[in-house]
C-alpha atoms as a PDB file:
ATOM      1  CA  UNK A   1      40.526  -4.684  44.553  1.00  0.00           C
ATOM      2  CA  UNK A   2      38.072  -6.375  46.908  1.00  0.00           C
ATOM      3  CA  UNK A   3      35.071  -6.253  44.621  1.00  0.00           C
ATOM      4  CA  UNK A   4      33.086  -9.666  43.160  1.00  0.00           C
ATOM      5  CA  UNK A   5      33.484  -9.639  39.692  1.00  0.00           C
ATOM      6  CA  UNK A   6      30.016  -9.791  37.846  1.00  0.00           C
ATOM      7  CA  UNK A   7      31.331  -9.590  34.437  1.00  0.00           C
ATOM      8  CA  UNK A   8      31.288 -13.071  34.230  1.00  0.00           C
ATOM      9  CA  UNK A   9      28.941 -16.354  34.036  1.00  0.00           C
ATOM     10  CA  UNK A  10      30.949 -18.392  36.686  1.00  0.00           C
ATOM     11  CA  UNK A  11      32.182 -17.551  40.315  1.00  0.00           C
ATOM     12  CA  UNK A  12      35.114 -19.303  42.053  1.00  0.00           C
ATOM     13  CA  UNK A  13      35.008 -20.750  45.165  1.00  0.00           C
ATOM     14  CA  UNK A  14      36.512 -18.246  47.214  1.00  0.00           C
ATOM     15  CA  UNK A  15      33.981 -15.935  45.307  1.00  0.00           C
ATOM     16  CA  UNK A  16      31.131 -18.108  46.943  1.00  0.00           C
ATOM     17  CA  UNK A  17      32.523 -18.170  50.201  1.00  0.00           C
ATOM     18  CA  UNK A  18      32.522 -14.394  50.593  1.00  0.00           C
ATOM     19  CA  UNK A  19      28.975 -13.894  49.467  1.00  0.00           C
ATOM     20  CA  UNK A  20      28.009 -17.053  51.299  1.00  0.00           C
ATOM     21  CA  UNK A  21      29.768 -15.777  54.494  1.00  0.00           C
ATOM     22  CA  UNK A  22      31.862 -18.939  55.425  1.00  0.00           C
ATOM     23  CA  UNK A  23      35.438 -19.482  54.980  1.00  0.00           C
ATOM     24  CA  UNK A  24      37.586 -20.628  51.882  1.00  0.00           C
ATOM     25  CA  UNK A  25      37.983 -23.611  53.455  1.00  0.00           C
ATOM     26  CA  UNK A  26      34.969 -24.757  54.684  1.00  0.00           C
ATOM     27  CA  UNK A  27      34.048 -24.115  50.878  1.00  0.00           C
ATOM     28  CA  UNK A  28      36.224 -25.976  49.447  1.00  0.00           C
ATOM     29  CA  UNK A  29      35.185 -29.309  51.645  1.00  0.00           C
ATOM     30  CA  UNK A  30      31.539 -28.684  50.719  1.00  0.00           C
ATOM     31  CA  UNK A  31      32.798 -28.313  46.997  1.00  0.00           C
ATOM     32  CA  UNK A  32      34.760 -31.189  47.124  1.00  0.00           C
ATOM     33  CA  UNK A  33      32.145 -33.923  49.210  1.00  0.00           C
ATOM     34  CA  UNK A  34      29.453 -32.086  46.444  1.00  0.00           C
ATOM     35  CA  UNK A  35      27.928 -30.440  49.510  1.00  0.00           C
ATOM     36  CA  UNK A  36      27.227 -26.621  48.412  1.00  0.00           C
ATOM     37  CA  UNK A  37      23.370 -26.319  47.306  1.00  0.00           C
ATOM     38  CA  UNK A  38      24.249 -25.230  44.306  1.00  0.00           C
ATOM     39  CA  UNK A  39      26.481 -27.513  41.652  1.00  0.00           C
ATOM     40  CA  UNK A  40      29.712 -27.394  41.639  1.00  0.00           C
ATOM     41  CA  UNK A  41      31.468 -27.333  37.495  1.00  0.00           C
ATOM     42  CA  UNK A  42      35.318 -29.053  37.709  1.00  0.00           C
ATOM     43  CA  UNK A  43      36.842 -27.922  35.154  1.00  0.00           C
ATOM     44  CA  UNK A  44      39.876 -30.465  35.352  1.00  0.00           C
ATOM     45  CA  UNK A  45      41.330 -29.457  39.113  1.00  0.00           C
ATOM     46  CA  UNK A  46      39.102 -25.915  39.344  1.00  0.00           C
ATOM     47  CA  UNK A  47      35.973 -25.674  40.449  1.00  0.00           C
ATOM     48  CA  UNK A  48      33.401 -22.735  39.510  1.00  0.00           C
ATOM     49  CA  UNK A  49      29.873 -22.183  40.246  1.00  0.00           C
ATOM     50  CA  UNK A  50      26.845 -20.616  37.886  1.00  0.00           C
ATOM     51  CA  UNK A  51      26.597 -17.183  38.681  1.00  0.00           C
ATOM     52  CA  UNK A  52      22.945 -17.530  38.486  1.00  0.00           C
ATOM     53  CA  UNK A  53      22.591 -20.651  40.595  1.00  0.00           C
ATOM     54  CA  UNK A  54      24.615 -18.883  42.996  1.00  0.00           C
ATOM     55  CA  UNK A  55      22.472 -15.206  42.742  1.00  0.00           C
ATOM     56  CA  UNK A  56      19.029 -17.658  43.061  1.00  0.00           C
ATOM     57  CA  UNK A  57      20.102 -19.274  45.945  1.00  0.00           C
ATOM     58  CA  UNK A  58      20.996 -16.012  47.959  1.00  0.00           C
ATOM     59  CA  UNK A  59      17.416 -14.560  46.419  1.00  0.00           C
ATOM     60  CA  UNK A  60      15.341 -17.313  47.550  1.00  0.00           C
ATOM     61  CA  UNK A  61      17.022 -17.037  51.075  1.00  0.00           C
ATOM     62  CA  UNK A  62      16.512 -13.578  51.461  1.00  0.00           C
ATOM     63  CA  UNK A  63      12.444 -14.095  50.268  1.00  0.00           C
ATOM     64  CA  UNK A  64      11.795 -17.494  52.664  1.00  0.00           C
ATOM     65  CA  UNK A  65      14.344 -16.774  55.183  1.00  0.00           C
ATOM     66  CA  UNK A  66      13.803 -15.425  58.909  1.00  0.00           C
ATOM     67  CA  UNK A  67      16.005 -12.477  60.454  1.00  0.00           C
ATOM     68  CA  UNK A  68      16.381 -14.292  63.621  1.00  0.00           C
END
């Protein structure tokens, strides 16, 4: 199953990279050097994001971004 799960309140990392359109790796560094702009909740080794932070930030970019 390739769908994003929305049942829930947090989003993994690989989650974010899909939506966010850069690879699993790439972030994971930003996770780790605190880099994403949204925060990042570690949860002992794991690292989730707020679904919400995560669904404003792609909002705002589609409402001030350009096309081009």
């Amino acid at each position: 199953m390739n769908a994003l799960r929305t049942d829930t309140l947090t989003m993994t990392i690989k989650e974010v990279a899909r939506v966010l359109g850069i690879s699993r790796g790439l972030a994971y560094e930003l996770a780790r050097r605190d880099a994403l702009p949204v925060p990042v909740i570690k949860l002992g080794r794991r690292m989730v994001l707020s679904r919400k932070a995560v669904e404003a930030l792609l909002k705002a970019g589609k409402q001030g971004g350009s096309n081009g």
